[in-house]
Every structure is written in C-alpha cells, then in structure tokens.
Protein backbone atom coordinates (compact mmCIF):
# COMPACT_ATOMS: atom_id res chain seq x y z
CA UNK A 1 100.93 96.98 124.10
CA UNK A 2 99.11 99.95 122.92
CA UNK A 3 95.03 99.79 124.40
CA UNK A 4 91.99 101.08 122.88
CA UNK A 5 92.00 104.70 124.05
CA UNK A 6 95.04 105.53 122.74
CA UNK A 7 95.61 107.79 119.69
CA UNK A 8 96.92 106.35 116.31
CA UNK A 9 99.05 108.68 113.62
CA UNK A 10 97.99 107.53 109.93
CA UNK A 11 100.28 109.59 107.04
CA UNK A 12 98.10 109.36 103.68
CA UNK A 13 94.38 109.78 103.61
CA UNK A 14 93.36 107.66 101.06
CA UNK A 15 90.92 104.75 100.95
CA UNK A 16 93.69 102.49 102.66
CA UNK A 17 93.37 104.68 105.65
CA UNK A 18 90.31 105.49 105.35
CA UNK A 19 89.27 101.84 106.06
CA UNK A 20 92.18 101.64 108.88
CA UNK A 21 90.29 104.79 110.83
CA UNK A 22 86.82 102.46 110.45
CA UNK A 23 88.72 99.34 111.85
CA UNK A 24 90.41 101.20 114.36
CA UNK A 25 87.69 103.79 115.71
CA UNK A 26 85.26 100.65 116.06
CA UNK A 27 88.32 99.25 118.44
CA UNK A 28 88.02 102.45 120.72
CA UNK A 29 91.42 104.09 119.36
CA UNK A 30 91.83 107.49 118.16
CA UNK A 31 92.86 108.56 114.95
CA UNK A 32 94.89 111.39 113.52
CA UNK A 33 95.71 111.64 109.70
CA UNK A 34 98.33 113.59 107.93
CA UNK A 35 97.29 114.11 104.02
CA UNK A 36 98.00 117.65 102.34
CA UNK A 37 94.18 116.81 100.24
CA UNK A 38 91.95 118.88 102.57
CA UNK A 39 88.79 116.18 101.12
CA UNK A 40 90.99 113.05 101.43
CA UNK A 41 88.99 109.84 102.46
CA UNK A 42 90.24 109.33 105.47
CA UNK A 43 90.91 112.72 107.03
CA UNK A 44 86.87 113.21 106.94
CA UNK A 45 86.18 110.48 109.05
CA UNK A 46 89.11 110.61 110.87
CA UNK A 47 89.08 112.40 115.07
CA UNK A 48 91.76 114.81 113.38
CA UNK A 49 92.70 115.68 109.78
CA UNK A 50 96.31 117.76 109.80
CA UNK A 51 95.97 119.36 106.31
CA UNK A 52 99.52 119.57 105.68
CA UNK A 53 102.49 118.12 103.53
CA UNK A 54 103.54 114.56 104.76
CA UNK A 55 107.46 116.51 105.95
CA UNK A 56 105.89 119.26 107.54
CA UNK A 57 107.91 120.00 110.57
CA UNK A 58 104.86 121.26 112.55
CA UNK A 59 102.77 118.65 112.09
CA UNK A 60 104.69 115.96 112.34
CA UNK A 61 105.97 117.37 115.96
CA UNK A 62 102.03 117.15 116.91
CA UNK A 63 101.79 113.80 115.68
CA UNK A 64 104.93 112.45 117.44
CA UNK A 65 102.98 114.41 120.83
CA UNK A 66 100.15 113.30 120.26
CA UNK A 67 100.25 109.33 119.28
CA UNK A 68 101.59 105.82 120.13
CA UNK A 69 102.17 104.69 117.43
CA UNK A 70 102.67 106.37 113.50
CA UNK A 71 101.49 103.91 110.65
CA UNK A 72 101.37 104.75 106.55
CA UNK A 73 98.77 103.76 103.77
CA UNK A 74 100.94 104.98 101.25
CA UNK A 75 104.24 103.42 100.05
CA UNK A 76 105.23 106.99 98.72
CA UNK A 77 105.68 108.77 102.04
CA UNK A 78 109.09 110.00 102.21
CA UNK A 79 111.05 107.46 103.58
CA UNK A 80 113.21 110.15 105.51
CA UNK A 81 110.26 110.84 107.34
CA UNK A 82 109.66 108.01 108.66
CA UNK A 83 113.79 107.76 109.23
CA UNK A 84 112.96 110.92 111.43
CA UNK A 85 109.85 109.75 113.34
CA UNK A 86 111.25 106.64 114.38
CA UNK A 87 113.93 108.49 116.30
CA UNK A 88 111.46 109.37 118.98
CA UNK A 89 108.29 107.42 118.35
CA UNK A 90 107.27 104.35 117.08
CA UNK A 91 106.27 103.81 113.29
CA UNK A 92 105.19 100.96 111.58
CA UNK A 93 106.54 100.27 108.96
CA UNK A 94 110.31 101.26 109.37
CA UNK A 95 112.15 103.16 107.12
CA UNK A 96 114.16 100.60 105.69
CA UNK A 97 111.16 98.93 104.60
CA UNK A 98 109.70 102.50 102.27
CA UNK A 99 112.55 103.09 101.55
CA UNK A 100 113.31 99.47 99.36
CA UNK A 101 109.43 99.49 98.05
CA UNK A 102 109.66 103.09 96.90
CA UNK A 103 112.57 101.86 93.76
CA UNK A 104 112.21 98.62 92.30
CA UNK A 105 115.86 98.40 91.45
CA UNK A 106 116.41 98.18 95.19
CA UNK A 107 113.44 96.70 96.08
CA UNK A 108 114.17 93.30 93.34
CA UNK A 109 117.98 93.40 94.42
CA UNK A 110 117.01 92.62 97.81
CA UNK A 111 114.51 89.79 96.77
CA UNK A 112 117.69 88.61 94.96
CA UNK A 113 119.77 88.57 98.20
CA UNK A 114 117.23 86.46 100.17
CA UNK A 115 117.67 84.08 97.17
CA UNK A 116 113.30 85.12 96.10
CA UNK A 117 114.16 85.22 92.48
CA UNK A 118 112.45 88.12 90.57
CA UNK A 119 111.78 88.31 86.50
CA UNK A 120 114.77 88.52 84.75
CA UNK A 121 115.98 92.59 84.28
CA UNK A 122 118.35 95.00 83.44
CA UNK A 123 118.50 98.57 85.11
CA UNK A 124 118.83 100.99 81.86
CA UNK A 125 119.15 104.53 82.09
CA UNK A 126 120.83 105.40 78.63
CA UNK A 127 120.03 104.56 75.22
CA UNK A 128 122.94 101.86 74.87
CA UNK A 129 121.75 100.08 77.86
CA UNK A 130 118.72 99.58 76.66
CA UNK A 131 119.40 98.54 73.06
CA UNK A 132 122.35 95.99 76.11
CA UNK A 133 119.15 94.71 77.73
CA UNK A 134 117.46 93.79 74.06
CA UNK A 135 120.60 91.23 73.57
CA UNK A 136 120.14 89.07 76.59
CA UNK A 137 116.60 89.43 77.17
CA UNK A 138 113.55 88.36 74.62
CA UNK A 139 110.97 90.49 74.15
CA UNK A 140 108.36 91.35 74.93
CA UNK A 141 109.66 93.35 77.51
CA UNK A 142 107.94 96.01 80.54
CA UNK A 143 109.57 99.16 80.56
CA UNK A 144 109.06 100.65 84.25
CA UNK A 145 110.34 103.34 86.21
CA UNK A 146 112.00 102.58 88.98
CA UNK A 147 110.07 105.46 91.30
CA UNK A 148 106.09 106.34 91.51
CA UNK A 149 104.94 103.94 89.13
CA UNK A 150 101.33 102.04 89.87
CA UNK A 151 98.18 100.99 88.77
CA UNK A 152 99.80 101.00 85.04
CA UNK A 153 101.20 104.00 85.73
CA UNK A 154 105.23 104.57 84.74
CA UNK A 155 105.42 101.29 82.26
CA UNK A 156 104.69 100.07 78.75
CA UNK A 157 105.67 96.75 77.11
CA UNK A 158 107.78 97.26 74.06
CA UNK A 159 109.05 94.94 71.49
CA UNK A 160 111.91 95.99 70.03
CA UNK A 161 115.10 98.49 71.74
CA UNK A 162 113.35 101.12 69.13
CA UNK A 163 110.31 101.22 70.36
CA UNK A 164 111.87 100.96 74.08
CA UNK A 165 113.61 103.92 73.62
CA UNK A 166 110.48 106.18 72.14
CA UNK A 167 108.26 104.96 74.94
CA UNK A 168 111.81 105.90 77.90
CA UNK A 169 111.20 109.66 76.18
CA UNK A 170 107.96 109.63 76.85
CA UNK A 171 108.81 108.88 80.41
CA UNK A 172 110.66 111.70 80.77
CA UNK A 173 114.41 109.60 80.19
CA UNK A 174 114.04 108.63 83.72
CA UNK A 175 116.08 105.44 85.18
CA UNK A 176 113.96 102.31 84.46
CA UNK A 177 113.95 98.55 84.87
CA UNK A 178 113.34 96.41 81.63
CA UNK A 179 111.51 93.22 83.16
CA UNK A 180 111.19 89.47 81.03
CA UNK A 181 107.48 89.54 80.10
CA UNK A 182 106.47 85.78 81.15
CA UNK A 183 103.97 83.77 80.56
CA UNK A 184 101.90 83.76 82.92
CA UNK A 185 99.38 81.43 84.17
CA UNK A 186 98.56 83.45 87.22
CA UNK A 187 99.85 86.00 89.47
CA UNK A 188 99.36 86.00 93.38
CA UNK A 189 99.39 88.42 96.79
CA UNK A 190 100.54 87.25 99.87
CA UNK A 191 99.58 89.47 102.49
CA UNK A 192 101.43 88.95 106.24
CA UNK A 193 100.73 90.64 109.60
CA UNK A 194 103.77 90.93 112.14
CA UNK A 195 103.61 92.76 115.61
CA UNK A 196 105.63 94.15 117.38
CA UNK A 197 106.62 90.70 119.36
CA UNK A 198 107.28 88.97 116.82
CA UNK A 199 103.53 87.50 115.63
CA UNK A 200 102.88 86.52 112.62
CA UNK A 201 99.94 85.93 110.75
CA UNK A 202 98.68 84.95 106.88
CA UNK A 203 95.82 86.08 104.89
CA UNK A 204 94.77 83.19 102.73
CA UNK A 205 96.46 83.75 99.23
CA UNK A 206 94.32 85.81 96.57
CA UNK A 207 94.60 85.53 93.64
CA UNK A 208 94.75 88.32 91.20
CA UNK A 209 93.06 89.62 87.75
CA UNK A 210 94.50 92.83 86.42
CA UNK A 211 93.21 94.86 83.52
CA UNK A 212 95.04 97.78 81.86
CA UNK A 213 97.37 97.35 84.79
CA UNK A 214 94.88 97.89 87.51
CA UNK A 215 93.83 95.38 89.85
CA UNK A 216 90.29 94.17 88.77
CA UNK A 217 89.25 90.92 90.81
CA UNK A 218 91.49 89.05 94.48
CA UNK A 219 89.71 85.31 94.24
CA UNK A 220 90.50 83.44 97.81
CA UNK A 221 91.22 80.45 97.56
CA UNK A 222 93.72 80.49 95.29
CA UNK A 223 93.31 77.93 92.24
CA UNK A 224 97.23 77.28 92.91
CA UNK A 225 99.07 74.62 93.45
CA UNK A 226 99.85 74.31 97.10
CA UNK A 227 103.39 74.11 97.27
CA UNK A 228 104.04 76.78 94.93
CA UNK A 229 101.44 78.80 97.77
CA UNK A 230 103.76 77.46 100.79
CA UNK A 231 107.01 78.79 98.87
CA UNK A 232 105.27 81.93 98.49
CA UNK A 233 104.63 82.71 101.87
CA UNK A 234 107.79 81.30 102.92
CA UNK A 235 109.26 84.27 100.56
CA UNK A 236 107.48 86.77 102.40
CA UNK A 237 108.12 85.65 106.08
CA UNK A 238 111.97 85.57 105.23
CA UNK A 239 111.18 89.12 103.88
CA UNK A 240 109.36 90.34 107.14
CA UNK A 241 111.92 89.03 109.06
CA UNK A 242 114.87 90.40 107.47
CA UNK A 243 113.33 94.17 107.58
CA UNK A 244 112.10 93.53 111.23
CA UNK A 245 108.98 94.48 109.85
CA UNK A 246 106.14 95.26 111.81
CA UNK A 247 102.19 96.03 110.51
CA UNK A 248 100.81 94.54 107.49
CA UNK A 249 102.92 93.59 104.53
CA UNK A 250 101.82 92.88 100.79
CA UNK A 251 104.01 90.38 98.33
CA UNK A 252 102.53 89.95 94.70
CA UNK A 253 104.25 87.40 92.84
CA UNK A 254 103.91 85.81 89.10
CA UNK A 255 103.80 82.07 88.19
CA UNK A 256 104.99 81.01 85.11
CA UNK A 257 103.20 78.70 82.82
CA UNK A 258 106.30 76.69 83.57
CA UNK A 259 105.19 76.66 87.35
CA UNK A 260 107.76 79.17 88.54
CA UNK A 261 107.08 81.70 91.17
CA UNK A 262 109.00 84.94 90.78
CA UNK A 263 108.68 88.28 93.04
CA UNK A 264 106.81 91.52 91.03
CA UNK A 265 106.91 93.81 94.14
CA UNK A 266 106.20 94.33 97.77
CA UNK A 267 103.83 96.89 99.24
CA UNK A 268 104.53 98.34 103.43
CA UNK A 269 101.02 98.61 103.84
CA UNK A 270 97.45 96.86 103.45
CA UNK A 271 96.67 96.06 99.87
CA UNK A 272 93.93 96.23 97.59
CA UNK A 273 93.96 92.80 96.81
CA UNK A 274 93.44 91.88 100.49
CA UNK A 275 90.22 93.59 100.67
CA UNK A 276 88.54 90.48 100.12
CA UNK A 277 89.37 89.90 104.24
CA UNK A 278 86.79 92.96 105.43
CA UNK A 279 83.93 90.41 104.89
CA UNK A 280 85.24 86.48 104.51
CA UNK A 281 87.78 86.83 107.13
CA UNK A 282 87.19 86.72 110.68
CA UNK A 283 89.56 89.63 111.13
CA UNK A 284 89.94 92.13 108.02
CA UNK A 285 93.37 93.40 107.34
CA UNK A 286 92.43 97.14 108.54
CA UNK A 287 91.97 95.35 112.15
CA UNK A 288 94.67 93.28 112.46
CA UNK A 289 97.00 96.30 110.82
CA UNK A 290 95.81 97.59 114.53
CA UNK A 291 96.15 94.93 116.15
CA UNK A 292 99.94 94.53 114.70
CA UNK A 293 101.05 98.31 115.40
CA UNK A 294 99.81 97.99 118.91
CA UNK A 295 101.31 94.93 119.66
CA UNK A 296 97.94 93.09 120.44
CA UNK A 297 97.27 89.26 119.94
CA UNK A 298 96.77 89.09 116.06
CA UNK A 299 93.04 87.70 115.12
CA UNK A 300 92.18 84.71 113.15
CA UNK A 301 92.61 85.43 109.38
CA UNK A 302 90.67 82.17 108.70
CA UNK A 303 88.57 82.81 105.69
CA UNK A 304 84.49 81.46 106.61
CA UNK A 305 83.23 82.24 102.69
CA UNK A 306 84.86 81.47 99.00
CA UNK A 307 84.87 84.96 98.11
CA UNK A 308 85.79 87.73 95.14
CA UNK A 309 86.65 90.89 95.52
CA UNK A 310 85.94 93.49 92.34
CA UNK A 311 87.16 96.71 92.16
CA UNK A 312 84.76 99.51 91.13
CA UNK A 313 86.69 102.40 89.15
CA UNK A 314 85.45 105.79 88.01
CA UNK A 315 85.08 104.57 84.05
CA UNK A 316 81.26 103.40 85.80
CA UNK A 317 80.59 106.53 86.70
CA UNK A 318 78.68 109.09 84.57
CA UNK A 319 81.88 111.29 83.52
CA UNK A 320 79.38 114.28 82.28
CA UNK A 321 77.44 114.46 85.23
CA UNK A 322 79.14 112.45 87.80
CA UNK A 323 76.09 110.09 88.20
CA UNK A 324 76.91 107.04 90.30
CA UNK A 325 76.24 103.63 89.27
CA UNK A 326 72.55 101.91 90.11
CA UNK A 327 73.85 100.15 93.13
CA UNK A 328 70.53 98.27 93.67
CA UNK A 329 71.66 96.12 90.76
CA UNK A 330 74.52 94.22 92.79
CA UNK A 331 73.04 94.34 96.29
CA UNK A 332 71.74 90.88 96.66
CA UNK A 333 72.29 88.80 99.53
CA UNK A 334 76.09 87.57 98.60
CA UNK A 335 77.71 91.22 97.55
CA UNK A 336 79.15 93.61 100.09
CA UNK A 337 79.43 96.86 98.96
CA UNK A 338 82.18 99.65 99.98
CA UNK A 339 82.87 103.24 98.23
CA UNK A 340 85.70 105.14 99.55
CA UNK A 341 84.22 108.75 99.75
CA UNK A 342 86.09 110.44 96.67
CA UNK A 343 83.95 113.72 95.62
CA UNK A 344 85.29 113.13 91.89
CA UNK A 345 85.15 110.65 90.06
CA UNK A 346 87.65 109.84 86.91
CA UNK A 347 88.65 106.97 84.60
CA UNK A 348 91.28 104.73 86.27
CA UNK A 349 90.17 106.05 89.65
CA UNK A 350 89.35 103.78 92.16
CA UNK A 351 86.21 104.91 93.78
CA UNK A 352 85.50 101.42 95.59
CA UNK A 353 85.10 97.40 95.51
CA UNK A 354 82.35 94.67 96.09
CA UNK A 355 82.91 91.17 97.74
CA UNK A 356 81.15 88.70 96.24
CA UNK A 357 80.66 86.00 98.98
CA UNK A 358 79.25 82.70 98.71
CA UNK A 359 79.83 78.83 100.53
CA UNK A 360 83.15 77.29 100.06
CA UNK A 361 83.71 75.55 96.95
CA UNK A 362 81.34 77.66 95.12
CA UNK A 363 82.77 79.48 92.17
CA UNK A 364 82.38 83.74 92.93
CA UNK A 365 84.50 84.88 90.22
CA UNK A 366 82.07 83.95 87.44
CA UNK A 367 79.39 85.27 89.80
CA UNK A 368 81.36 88.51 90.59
CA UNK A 369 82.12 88.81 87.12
CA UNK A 370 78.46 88.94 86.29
CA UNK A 371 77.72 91.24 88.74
CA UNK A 372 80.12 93.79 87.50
CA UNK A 373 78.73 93.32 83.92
CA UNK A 374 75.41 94.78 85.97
CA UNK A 375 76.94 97.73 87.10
CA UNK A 376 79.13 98.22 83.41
CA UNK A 377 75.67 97.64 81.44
CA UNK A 378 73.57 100.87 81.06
C-alpha cells in the first residue's frame, strides 16, 4: 500500500492527467509528469513537470528514483517503456495491456480469444485484400488504421472496395482493419477499477453519443437492457483479469438493433466518457485510479444523481480571436463546469466538459442538450 505522502509518476500531460494530479494532490500524494509539451495540462499543475520525450533515458531514471508507483493517461506511450519501467518499479498499467490497445488487430484478436465477440473484420493491407474483405462483408464498411487512430481520426466509412481503396491512399497505404458497420441502437463504456490485490470495482455504465467521431454526451444510467449491461461488464472483468490489470480500465462496446453486444475497443486508462463520475459519483475515476495504483481500499462508485456529461470542443470557441464561450449561460444550479487549461484552442479539440446533474429518474440529456445549444448559440 502506497500512503498519501508518497510521490506518483504520470507519463502524458493531458487533461486525463491533469484531472489525476487534482484527485491525487487533494489525497496528499505527490505528482511528477513526463510530457515533451512544455504547456501540457497537467505538467502546470503538477509538483514536477519533466519536459522531455516519454523514452528519455534521463528522465525516466528520475522517475523510477523518485516514485512508487508510474501510471499513463495516454494509450500511446510506448509500450516498451513501460516493458522497461516495470523491470524495477511498479507501473500501472502493464505493458501487455498498451501494448494490445495501441493496434486494434491485436487488441480485437484478443477479445476474440476470451470468446467477447467484436464487429465482423478483415485485416487488409493490399489492394486485393481489400476488394477480399468487400466479398464477405456488406457495406457500409469503417476503414481504420490499426495504430494512432482516435476521436475520428485514422477512419472513414466507404461503400464500395473503390472508394476503400482511394480513402487507404489517403491514409498513407498503412495496414487497416475494415469493420461491419451495424446498426446500432446504442453504444456503451464500461469503465473498471482493479488494485493491486485484486479489487475490483464498476462505474455505472454510460452511455455514449458520438458526433463526427468524437465523443459528445456519457448519460448514466444507461437506457439498456440489463442483461445485455451484466454481459458487458462480465466482458471486461474477464478482460482485467486475463491482463492482470491493475488501475482504471475503459471497454466501449456497440449494441445492435438486433440486441447484440460486440467489443469496439479498450482504453488502459480513465476515459472521457467516465467523466460523468467527478460529480455523481461518490468517488470520481481520477481518485479511485489512485486509490487502485496504490493499492488502497477502492471507494464507492455508487452514482447519487442521473447525470450527463457534454463535452465542450474548440469549434465554441472564437477561432479569430480565441474568445471563450459565455460560461454564465450554463452555470445554473445542476451544471458542473471543468476546462482543461489548453492555451489554444482548435476545431475538434477538446478544451473541456459539463455535467449536467439532476434527481434520479429525471431526464439530463434533453436538459444537457439544451444547455449546450446555449453555449453553440451566439
């Protein structure tokens, strides 16, 4: 068990850790980030800030000296650091774990050998095995690469092997998954805590709104059925406990219209849709990622408000003059406002999100919704 006092490593400075140096500064631990951006969110606010690149033998050393434990808010940290840090220190997540969620070829053929069936794909890296993976799959399809992609970023949906092939140029003729396009009737994040020992804990289930690929709303509860809910998180426990996973882990999966629940992707990390948690939960994820990595008791997840969480994107800002939105128009009673610090702001970027809280049974996605319109409404 690591105790407050102690100093914790965090490799990314983004919002993700900047919110994990908030939860776990206001516990009485230390906080060191490694991020090469010498303005990165968390790195400001953070005790330290090593402006460096994540495999910088230097820092890393110092980090390794100087913390308990090492943790990540960024998927995209070379996994063979993390294969090198957990030689002499402890890390959360493992290696094995970045390593799967960093190529979705890997990452959806081990969902398929825990028997968590994903869409139905072919891996295509040529022209002929794309114009293959048009004869035994239906369009529409989702072109993606299998490294770096998110947010939208690294995929199109194409509708014929022609088109696939223009849009895999444009990608730079990388090696990509083709993915079944289903219909969908709503898609899901499970998001799990496991220490150390060998707690777990759930987040209620969100569920999820995306728009031009980027997540725009996390609803909790869930207007899912709940067995299809159980058999999610079932999915992810047998995942956490394959990897020996330890920290917070991220599942999003699609259901069908049929009523089908297949695995998109997992993320080693907290998650944007679980942001939700920092204001209807008793304990937000950012804490209990804390309390996971230093093997404390895990909190109570219990959600006390219906709640929506909206992300808030740079397209809101002023892109001439960088004028922020009128924030007085959402701040009523119910709506809990966070920005992450970013000194730019740019379409697609996300800049912060709101929680919309009200009593249970009360519906706060229309409400959200209407907010937003307020801060998208000049």
């Amino acid at each position: 068990m690591i105790l407050p006092g102690a100093s914790l490593g965090m490799l990314g400075g983004g919002q993700l850790g900047r919110m994990f140096v908030h939860a776990a500064t206001a516990m009485g631990y230390r906080v060191i980030v490694l991020d090469p951006n010498s303005s990165s969110p968390a790195g400001e606010i953070a005790h330290l800030h090593l402006q460096a690149n994540y495999d910088d033998a230097h820092s890393l050393k110092a980090l390794m000296q100087e913390c308990a434990v090492i943790t990540t808010e960024f998927e995209n940290v070379p996994a063979e650091v993390f294969a090198h840090l957990e030689k002499s220190c402890r890390v959360s997540p493992n290696a094995r774990a970045l390593e799967l969620a960093q190529d979705r070829v890997k990452e959806k053929q081990f969902a398929q050998s825990l028997s968590i069936p994903p869409t139905p794909f072919h891996v295509v890296s040529s022209e002929q095995g794309i114009v293959q993976a048009f004869s035994s799959l239906s369009a529409p399809l989702i072109l993606k690469t299998t490294r770096l992609g998110y947010d939208g970023k690294g995929q199109a949906t194409v509708n014929s092997a022609q088109e696939c092939i223009a849009q895999w140029s444009d990608l730079g003729n990388v090696d990509c998954v083709l993915e079944q396009k289903i219909k969908l009737a709503s898609e899901i994040s499970v998001i799990l805590a496991r220490s150390f020992s060998k707690q777990i804990s759930f987040f209620p289930v969100a569920e999820n709104v995306h728009k031009d690929g980027i997540l725009f709303t996390s609803t909790v509860p869930a207007n899912v059925n709940e067995e299809i809910l159980s058999l999610a998180k079932s999915h992810v426990q047998k995942i956490a406990e394959e990897l020996n996973y330890c920290g917070v882990l991220a599942v999003e999966f699609f259901i069908s219209e049929e009523g089908e629940l297949f695995f998109n992707e997992m993320a080693p990390r907290t998650h944007n849709s679980g942001h939700y948690s920092m204001d209807a939960c008793y304990t937000s994820q950012f804490e209990q990622q804390v309390r996971a990595i230093c093997d404390l008791p895990m909190g109570n997840t219990d959600a006390h408000s219906a709640v929506t969480m909206v992300n808030v994107l740079g397209d809101l800002w002023n892109q001439n003059k960088q004028i922020q939105p009128d924030w007085s128009r959402i701040l009523s009673d119910n709506v809990k406002l966070h920005l992450y610090g970013k000194h730019q702001a740019r379409t697609g970027r996300k800049m912060g999100h709101f929680n919309y809280l009200a009593s249970k049974g009360e519906d706060t996605l229309t409400a959200a919704k209407k907010c937003f319109l307020k801060l998208a409404t000049e």
